[in-house]
N, C-alpha and C. Protein backbone atom coordinates (compact mmCIF):
# COMPACT_ATOMS: atom_id res chain seq x y z
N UNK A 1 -46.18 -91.18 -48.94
CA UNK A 1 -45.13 -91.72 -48.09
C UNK A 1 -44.43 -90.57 -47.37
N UNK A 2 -44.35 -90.47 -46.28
CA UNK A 2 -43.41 -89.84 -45.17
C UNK A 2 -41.63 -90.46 -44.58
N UNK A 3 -41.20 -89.63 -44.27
CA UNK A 3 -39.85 -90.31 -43.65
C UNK A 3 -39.92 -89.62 -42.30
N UNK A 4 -39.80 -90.69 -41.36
CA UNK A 4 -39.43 -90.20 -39.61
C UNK A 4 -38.33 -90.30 -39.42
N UNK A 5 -37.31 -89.95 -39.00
CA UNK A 5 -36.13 -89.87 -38.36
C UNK A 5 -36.41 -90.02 -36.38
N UNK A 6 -36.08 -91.21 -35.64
CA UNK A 6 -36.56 -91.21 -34.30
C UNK A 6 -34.85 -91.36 -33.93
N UNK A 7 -34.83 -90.26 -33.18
CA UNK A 7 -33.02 -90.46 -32.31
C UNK A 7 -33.79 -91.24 -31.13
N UNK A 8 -32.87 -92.27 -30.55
CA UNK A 8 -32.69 -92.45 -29.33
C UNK A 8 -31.50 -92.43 -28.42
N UNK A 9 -31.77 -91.29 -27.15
CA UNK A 9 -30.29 -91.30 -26.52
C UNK A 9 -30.70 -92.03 -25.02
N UNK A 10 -29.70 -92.17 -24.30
CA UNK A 10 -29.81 -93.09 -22.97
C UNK A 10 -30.42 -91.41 -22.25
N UNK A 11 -31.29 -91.86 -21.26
CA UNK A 11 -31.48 -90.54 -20.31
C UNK A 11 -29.78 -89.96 -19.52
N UNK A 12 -30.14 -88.62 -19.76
CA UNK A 12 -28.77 -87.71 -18.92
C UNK A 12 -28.53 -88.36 -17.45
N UNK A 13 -29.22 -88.88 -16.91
CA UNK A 13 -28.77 -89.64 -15.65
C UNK A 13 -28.25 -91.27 -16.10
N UNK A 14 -28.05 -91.49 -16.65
CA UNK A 14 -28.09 -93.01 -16.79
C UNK A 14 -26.64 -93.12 -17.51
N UNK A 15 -25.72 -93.87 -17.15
CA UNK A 15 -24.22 -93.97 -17.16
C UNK A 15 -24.18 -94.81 -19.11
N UNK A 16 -23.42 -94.11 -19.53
CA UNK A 16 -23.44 -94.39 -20.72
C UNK A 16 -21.75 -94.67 -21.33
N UNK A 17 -21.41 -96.16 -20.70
CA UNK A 17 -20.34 -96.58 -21.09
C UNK A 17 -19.86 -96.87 -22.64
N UNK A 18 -20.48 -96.66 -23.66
CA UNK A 18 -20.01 -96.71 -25.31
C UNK A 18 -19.33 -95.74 -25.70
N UNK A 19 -20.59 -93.96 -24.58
CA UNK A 19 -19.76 -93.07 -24.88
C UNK A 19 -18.50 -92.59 -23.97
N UNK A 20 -18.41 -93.02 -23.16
CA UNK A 20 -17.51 -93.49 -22.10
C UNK A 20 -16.11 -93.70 -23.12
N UNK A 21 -16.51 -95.13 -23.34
CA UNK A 21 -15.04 -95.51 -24.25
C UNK A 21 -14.64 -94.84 -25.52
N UNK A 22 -15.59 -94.52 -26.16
CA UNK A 22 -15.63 -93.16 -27.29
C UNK A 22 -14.88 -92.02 -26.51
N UNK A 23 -15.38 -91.80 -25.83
CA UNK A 23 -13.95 -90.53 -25.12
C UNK A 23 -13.08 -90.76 -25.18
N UNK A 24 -12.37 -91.96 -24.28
CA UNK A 24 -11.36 -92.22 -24.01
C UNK A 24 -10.27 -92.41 -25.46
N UNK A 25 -11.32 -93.14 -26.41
CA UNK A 25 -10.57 -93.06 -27.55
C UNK A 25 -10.05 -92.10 -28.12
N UNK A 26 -11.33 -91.01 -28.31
CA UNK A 26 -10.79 -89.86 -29.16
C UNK A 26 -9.62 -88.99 -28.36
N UNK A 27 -9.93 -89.37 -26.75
CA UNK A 27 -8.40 -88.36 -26.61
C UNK A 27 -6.76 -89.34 -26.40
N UNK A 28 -7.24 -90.94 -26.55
CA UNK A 28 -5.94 -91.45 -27.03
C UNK A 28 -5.86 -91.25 -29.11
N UNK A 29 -6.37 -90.66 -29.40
CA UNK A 29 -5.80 -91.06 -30.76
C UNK A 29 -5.82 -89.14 -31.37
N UNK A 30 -5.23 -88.29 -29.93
CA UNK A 30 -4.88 -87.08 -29.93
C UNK A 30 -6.28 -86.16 -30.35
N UNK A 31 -7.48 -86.37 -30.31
CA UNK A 31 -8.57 -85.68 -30.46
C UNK A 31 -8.71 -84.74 -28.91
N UNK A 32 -8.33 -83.69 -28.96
CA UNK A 32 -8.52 -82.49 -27.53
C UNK A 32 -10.09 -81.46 -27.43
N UNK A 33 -10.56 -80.75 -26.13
CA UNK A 33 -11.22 -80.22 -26.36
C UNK A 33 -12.62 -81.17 -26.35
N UNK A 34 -12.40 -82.48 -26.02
CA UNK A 34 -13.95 -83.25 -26.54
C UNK A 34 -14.69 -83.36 -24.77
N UNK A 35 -15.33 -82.94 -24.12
CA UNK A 35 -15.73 -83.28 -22.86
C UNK A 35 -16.79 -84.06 -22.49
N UNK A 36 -17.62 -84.99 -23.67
CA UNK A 36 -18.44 -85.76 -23.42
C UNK A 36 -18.82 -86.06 -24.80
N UNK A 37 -19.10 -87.66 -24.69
CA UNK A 37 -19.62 -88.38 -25.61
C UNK A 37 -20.57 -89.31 -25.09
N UNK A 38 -21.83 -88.98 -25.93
CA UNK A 38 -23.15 -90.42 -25.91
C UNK A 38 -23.31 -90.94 -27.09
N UNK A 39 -23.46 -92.08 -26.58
CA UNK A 39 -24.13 -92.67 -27.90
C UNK A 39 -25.37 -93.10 -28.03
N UNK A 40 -25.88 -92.60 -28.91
CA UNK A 40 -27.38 -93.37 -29.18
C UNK A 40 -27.98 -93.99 -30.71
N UNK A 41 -28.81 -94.35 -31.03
CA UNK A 41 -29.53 -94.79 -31.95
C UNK A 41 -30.46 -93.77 -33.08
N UNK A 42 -29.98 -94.15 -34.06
CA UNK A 42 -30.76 -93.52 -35.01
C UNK A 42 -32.00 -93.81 -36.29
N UNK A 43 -33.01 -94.10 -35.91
CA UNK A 43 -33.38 -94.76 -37.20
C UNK A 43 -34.25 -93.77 -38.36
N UNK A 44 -34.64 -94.21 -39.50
CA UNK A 44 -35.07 -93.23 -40.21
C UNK A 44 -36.06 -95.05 -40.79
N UNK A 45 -37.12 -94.05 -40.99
CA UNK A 45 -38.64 -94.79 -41.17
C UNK A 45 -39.53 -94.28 -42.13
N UNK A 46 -39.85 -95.21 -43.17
CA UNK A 46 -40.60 -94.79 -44.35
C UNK A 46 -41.68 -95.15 -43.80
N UNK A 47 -42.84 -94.76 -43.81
CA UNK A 47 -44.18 -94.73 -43.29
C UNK A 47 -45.46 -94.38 -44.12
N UNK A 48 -46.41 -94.41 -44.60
CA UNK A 48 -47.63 -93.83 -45.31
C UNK A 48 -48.41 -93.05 -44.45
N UNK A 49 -49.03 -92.35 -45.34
CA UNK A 49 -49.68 -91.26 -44.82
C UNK A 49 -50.68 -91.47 -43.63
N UNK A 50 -51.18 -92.87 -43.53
CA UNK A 50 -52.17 -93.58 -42.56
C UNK A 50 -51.67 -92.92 -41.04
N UNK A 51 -50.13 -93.23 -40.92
CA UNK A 51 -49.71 -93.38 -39.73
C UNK A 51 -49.30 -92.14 -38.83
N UNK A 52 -50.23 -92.02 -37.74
CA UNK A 52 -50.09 -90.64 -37.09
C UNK A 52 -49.04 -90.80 -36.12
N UNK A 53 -49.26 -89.38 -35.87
CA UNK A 53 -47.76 -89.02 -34.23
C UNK A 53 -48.39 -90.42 -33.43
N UNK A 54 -49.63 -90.02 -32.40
CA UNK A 54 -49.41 -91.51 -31.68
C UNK A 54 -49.57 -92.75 -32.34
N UNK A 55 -49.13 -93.04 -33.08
CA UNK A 55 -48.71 -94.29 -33.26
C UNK A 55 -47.02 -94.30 -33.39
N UNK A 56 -46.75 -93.45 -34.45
CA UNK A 56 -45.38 -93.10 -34.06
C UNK A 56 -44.43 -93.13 -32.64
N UNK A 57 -45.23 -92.51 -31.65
CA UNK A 57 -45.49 -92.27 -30.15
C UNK A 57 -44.96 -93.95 -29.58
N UNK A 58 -46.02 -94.62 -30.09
CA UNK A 58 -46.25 -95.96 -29.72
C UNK A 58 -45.01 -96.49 -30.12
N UNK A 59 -44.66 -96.83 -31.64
CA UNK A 59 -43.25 -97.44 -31.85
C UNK A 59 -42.07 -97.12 -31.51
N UNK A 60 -41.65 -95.51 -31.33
CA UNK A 60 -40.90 -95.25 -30.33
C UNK A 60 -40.70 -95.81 -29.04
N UNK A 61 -41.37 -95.68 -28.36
CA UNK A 61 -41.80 -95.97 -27.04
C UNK A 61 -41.68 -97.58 -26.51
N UNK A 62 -42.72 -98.23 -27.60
CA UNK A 62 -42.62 -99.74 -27.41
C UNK A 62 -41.65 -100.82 -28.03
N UNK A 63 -40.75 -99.92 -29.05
CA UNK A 63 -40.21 -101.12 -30.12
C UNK A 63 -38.80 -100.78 -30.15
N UNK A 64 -38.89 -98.96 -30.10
CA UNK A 64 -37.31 -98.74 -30.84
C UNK A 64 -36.22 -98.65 -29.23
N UNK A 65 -37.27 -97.72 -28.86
CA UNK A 65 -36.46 -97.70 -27.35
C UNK A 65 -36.89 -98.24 -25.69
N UNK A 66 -35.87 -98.11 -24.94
CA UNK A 66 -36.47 -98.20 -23.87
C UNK A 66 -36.81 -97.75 -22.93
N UNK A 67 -38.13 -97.35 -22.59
CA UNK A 67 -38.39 -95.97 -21.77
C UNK A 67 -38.01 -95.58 -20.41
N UNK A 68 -37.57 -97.07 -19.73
CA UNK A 68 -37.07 -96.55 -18.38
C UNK A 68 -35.76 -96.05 -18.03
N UNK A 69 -34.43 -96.16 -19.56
CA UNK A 69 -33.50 -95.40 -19.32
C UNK A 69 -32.74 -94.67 -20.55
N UNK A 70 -34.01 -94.71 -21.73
CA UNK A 70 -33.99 -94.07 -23.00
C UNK A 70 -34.59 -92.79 -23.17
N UNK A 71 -34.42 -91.81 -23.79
CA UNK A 71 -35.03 -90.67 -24.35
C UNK A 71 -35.22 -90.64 -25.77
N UNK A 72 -36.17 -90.32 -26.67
CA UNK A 72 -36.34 -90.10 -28.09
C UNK A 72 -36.75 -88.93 -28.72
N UNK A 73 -36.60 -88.79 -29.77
CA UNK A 73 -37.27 -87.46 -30.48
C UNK A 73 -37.71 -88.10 -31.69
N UNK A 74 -39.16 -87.87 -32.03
CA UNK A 74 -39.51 -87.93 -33.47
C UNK A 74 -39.69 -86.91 -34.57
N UNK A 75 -39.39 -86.88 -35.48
CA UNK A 75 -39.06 -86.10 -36.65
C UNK A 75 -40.01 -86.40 -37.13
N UNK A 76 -40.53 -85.35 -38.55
CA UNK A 76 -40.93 -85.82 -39.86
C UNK A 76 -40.15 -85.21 -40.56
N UNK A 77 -39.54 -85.84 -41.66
CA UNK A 77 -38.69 -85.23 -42.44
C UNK A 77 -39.66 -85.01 -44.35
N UNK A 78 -38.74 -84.47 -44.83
CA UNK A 78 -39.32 -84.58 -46.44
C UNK A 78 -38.94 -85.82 -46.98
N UNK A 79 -39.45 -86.34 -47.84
CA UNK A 79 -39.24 -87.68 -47.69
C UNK A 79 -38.16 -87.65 -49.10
């Protein structure tokens, strides 16, 4: 058994209102110094040894995110 860790963030062009309001919060509730917040998705994935990068590739791509205004990174972690 393996563990993946896949981040997904919105692409750097693509307006990202969650982290938008996450700003706004942290500097109403006196948090200074913060000049940008995104938010994205994190999942972590138990997997067997069967399952390679492209397929990994594939569930990224087709399931977790969305590629026309998402970015991802896949991990392998120690499990």
């Amino acid at each position: 058994m393996a563990r993946v860790v896949v981040d997904v963030m919105p692409k750097p062009e693509i307006l990202d209102p969650q982290g938008q309001a996450a700003l706004g919060a942290a500097g109403r509730l006196g948090f200074t110094g913060i000049t940008e917040i995104r938010q994205g998705k994190h999942f972590e994935i138990e997997v067997d040894d069967s399952v390679d990068d492209a397929t990994l590739e594939k569930i990224a791509e087709g399931f977790l995110a969305n590629p026309v205004i998402e970015q991802w990174t896949i991990k392998r972690v120690d499990a």
